[in-house]
N, C-alpha and C. Protein backbone atom coordinates (compact mmCIF):
# COMPACT_ATOMS: atom_id res chain seq x y z
N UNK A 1 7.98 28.31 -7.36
CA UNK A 1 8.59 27.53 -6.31
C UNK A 1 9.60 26.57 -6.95
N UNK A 2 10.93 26.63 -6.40
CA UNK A 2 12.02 25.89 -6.91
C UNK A 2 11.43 23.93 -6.78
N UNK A 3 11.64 23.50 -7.67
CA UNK A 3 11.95 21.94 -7.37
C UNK A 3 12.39 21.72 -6.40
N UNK A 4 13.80 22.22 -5.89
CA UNK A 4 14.95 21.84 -5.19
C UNK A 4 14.44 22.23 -3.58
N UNK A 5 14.56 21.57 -2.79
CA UNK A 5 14.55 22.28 -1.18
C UNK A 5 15.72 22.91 -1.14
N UNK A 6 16.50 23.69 -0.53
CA UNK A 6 17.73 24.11 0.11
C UNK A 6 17.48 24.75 1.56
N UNK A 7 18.31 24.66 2.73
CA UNK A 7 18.36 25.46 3.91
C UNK A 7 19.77 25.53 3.17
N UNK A 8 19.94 27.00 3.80
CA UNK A 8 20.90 27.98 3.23
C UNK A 8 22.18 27.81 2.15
N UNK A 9 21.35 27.20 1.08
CA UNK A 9 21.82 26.62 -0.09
C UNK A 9 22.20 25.30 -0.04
N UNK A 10 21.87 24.66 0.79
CA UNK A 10 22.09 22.70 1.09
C UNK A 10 20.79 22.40 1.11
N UNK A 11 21.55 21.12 0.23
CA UNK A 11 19.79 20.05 -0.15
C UNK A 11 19.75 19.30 1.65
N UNK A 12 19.08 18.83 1.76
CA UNK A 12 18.99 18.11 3.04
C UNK A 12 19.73 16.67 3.12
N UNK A 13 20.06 15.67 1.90
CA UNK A 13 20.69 15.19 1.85
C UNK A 13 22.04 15.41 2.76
N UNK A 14 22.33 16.60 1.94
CA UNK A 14 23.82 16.91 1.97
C UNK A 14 23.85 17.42 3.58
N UNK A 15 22.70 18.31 4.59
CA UNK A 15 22.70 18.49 5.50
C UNK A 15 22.97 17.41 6.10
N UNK A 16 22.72 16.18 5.99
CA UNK A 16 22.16 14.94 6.96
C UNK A 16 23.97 14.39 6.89
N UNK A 17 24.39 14.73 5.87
CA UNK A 17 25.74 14.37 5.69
C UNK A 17 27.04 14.85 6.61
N UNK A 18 26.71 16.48 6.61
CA UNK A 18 27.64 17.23 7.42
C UNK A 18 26.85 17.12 8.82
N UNK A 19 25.78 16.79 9.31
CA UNK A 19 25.57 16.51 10.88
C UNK A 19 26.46 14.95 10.66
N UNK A 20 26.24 14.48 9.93
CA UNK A 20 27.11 12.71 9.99
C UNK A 20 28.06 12.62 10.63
N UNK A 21 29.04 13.71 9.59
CA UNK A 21 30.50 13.89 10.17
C UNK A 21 30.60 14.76 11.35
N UNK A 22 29.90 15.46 11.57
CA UNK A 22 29.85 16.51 12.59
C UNK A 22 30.26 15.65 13.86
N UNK A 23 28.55 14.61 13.86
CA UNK A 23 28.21 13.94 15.12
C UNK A 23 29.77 12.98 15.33
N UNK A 24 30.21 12.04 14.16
CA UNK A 24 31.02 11.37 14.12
C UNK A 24 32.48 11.39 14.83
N UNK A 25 32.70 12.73 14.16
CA UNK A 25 34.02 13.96 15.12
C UNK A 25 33.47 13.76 16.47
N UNK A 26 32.67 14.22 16.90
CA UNK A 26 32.38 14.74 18.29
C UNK A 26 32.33 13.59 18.99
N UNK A 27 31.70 12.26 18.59
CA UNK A 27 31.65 11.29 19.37
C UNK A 27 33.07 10.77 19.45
N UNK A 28 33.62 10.42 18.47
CA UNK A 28 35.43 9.96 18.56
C UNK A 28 36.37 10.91 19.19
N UNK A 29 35.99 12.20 19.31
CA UNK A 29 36.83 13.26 20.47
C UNK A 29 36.05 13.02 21.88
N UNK A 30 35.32 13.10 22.03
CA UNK A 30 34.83 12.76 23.22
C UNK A 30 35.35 11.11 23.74
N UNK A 31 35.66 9.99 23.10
CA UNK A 31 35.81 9.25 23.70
C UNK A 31 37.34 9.11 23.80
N UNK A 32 37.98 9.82 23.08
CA UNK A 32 39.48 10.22 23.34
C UNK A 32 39.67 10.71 24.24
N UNK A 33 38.69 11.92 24.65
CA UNK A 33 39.19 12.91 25.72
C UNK A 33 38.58 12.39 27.16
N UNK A 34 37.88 11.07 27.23
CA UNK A 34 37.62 10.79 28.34
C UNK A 34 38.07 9.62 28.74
N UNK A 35 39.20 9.48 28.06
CA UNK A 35 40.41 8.07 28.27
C UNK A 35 40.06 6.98 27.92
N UNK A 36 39.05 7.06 26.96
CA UNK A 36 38.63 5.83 26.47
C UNK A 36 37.85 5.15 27.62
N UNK A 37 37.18 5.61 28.42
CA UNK A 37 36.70 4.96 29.53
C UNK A 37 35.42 4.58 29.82
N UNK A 38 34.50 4.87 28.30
CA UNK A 38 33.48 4.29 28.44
C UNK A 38 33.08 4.35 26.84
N UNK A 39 32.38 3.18 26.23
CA UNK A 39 32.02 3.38 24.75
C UNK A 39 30.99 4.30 24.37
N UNK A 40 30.24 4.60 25.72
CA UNK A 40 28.88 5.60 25.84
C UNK A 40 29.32 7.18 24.83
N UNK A 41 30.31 7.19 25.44
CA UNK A 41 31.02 8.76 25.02
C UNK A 41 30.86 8.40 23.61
N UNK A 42 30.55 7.42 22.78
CA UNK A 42 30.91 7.63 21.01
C UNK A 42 29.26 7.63 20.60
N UNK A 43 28.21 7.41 21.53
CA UNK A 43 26.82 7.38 21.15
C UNK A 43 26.79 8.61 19.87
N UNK A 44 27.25 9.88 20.05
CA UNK A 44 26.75 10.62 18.75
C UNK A 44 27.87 10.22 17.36
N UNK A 45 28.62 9.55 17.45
CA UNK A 45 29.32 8.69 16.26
C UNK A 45 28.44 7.15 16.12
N UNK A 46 27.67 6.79 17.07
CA UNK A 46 26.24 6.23 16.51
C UNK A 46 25.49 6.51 16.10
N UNK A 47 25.15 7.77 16.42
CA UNK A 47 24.10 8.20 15.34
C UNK A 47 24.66 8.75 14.40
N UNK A 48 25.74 9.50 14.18
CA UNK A 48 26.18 10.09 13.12
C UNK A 48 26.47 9.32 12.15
N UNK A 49 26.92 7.98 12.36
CA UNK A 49 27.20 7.58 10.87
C UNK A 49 26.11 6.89 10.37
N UNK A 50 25.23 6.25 10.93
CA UNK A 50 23.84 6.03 10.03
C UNK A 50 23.62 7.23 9.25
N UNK A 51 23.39 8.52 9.89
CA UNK A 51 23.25 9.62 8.99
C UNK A 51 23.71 9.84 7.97
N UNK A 52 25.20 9.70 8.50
CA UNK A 52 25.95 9.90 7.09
C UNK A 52 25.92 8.99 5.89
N UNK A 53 25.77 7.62 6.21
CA UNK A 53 25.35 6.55 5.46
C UNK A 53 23.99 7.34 4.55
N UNK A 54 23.01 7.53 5.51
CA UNK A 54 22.04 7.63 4.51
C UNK A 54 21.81 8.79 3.65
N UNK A 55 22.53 9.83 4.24
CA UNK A 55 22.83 11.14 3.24
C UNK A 55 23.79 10.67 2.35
N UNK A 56 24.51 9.83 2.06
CA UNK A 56 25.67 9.67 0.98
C UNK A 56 24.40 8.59 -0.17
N UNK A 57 23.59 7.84 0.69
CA UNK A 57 22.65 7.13 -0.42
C UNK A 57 21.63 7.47 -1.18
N UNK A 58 21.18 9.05 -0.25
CA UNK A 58 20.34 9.34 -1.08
C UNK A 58 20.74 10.76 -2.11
N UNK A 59 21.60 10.99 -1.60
CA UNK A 59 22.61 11.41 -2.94
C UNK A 59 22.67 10.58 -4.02
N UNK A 60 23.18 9.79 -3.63
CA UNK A 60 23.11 8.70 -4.80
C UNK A 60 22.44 8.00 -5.69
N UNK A 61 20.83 7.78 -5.10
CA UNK A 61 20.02 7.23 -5.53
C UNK A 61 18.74 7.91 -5.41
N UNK A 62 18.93 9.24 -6.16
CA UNK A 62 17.19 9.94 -5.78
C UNK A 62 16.40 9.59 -5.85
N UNK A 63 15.68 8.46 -6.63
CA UNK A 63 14.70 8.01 -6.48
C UNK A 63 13.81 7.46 -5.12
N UNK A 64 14.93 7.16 -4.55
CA UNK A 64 14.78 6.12 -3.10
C UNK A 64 15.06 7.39 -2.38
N UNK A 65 15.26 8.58 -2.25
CA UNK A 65 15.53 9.58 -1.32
C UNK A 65 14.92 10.11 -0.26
N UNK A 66 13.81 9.97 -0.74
CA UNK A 66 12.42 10.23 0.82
C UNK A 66 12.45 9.30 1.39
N UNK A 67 12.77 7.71 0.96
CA UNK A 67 12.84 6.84 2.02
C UNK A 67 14.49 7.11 2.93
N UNK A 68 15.25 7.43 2.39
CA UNK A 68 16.49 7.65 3.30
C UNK A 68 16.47 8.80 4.29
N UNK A 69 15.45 9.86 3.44
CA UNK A 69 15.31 10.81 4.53
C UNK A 69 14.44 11.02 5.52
N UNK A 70 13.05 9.98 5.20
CA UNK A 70 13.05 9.43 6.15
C UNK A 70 13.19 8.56 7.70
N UNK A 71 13.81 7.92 6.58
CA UNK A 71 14.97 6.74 7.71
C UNK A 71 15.96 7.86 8.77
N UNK A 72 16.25 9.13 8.08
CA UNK A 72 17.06 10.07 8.96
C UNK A 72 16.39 10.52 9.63
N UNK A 73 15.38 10.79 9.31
CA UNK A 73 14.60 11.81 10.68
C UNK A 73 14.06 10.75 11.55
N UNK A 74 13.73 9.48 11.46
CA UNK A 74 13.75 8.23 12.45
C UNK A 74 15.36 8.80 13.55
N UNK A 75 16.24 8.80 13.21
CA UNK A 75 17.25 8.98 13.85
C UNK A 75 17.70 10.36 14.29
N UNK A 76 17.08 11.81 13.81
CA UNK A 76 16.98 12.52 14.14
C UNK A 76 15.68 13.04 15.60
N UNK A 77 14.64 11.85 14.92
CA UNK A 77 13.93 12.01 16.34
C UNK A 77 14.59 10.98 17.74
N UNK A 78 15.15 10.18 17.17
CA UNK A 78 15.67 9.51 18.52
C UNK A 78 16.74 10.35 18.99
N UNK A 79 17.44 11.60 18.37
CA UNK A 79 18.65 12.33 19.07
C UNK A 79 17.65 13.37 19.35
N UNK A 80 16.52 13.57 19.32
CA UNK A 80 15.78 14.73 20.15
C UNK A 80 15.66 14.21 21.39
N UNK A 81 14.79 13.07 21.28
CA UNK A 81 14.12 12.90 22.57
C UNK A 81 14.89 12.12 23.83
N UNK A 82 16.40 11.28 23.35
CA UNK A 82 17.12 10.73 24.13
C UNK A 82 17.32 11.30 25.32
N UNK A 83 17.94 12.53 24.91
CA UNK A 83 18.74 13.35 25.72
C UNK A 83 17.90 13.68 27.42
N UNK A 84 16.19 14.30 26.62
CA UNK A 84 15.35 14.78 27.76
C UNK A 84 14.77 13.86 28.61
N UNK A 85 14.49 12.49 28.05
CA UNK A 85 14.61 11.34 28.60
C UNK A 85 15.73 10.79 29.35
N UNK A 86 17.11 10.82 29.11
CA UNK A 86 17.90 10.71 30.43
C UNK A 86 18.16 11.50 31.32
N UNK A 87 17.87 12.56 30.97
CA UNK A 87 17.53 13.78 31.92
C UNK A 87 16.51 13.85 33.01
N UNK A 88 15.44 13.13 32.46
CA UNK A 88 14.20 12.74 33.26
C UNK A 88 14.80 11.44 34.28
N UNK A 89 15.30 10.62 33.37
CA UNK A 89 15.63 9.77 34.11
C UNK A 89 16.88 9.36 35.32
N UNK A 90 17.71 9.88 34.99
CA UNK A 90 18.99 9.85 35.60
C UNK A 90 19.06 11.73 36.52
N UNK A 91 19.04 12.41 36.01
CA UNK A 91 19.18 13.38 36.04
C UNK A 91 20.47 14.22 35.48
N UNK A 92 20.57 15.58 35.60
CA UNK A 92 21.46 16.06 35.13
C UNK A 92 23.09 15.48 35.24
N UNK A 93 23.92 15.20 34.27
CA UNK A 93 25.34 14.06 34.16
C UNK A 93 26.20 14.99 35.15
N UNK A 94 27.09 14.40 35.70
CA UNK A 94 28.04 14.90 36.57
C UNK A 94 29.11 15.34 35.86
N UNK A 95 29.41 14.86 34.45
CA UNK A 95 30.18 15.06 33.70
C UNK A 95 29.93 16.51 32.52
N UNK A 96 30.82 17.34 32.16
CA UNK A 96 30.61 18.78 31.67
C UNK A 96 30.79 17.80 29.99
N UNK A 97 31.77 16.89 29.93
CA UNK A 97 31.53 16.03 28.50
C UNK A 97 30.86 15.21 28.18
N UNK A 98 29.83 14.70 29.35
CA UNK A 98 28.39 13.76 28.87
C UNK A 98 27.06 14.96 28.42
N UNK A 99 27.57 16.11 29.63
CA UNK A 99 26.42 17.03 29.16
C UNK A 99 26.19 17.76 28.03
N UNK A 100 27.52 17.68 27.55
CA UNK A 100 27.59 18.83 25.70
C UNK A 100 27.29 17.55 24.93
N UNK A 101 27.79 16.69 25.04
CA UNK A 101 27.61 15.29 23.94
C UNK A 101 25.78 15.43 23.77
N UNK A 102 25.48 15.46 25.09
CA UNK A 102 23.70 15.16 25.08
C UNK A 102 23.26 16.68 24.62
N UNK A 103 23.80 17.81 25.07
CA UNK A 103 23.43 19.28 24.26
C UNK A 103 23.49 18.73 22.22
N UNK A 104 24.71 18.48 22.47
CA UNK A 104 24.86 18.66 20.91
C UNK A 104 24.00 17.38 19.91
N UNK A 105 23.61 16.50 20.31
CA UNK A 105 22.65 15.45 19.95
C UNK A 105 21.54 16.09 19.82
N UNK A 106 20.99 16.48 21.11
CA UNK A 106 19.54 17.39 20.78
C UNK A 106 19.02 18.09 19.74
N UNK A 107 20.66 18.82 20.13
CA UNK A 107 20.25 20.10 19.23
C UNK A 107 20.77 19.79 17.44
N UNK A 108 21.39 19.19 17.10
CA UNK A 108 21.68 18.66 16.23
C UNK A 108 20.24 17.54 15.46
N UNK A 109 20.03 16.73 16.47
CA UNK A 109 18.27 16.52 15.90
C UNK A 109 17.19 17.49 15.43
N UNK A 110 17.14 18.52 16.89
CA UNK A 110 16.02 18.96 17.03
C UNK A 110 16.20 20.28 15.07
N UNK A 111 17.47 20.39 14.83
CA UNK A 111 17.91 21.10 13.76
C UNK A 111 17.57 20.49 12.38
N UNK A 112 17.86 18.91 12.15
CA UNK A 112 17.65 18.26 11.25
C UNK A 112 15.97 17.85 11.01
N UNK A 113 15.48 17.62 12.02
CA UNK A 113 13.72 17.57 12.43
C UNK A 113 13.07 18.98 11.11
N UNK A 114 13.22 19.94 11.73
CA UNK A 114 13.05 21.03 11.49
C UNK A 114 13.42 21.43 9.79
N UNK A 115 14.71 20.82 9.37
CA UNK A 115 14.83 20.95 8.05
C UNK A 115 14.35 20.25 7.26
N UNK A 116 14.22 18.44 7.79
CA UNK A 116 13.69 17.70 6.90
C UNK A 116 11.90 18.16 7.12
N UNK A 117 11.10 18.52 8.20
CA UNK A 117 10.28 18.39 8.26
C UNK A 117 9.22 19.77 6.90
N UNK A 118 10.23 21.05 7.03
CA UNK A 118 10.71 22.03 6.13
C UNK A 118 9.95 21.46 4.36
N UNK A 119 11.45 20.06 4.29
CA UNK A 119 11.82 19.79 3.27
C UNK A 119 10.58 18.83 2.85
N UNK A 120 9.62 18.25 3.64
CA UNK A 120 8.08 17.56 3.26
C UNK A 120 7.33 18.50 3.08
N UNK A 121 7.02 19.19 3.57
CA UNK A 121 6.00 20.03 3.52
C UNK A 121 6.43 21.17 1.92
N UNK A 122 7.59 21.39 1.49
CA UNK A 122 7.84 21.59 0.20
C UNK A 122 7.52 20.75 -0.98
N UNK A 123 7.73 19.07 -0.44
CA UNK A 123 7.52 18.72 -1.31
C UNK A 123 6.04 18.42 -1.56
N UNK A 124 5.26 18.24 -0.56
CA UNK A 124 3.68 18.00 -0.42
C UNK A 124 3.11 19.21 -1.38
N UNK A 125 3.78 20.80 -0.71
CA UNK A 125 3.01 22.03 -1.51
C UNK A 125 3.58 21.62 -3.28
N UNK A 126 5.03 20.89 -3.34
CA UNK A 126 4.91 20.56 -5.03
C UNK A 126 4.11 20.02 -5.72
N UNK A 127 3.87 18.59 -4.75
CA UNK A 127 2.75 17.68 -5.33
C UNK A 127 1.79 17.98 -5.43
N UNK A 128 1.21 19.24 -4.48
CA UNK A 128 -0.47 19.86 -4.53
C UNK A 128 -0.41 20.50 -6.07
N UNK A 129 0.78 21.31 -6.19
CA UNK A 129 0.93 22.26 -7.30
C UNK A 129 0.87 21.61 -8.59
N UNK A 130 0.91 20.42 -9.00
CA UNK A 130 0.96 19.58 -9.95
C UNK A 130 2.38 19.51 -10.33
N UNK A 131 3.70 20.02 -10.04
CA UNK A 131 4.69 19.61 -10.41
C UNK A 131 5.47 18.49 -10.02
């Protein structure tokens, strides 16, 4: 068993990095393309750049890296469950660009969940293994 985690050759760091910019793009086009008419439209450039923040730190500082990737999947579970929660609450958006913003949050969590959660359970079977 490798040291290294990878989903399809990316450390999770580096995943948490490209959802960063991903989310970041999408929230700053979205609030372009809706005339600037509400700051709501940049919510996934709220979450995206904490992400990206903390994928650029724990690049940087492996030691401290489970706590950053931690700290990401804190923010990866709040872009899961937001979405189905205003859904519950409000109901389905009238808007076709509030509804992909809240698609692509989800699913963009529910993706990172899944890799970091991946990426513990690798490292737990390391630590069992004595390495």
């Amino acid at each position: 068993m490798s040291d290294r985690f990878t989903v399809f050759g990316q450390t999770v760091p580096r995943i948490a990095i490209i959802n960063g910019i991903l989310l970041s793009f999408w929230g700053l086009s979205s609030y372009i393309i809706s005339d600037m008419s509400s700051i709501t439209a940049m919510i996934p450039t709220f979450m995206g750049v904490p992400m990206l923040i903390l994928g650029l730190l724990s690049q940087r500082d492996e030691n401290k890296s489970h706590h950053y990737m931690h700290a990401c999947m804190v923010i990866a579970l709040i872009m899961t469950l937001s979405p189905p929660l205003m859904f519950a609450g409000m109901g389905i958006p009238d808007s076709s660009l509030t509804l992909a913003s809240n698609l692509v949050l989800f699913l963009v969590g529910v993706i990172f969940m899944i890799c970091g959660i991946m990426s513990f359970r690798h490292a737990r079977l390391l630590r069992e293994s004595g390495n």
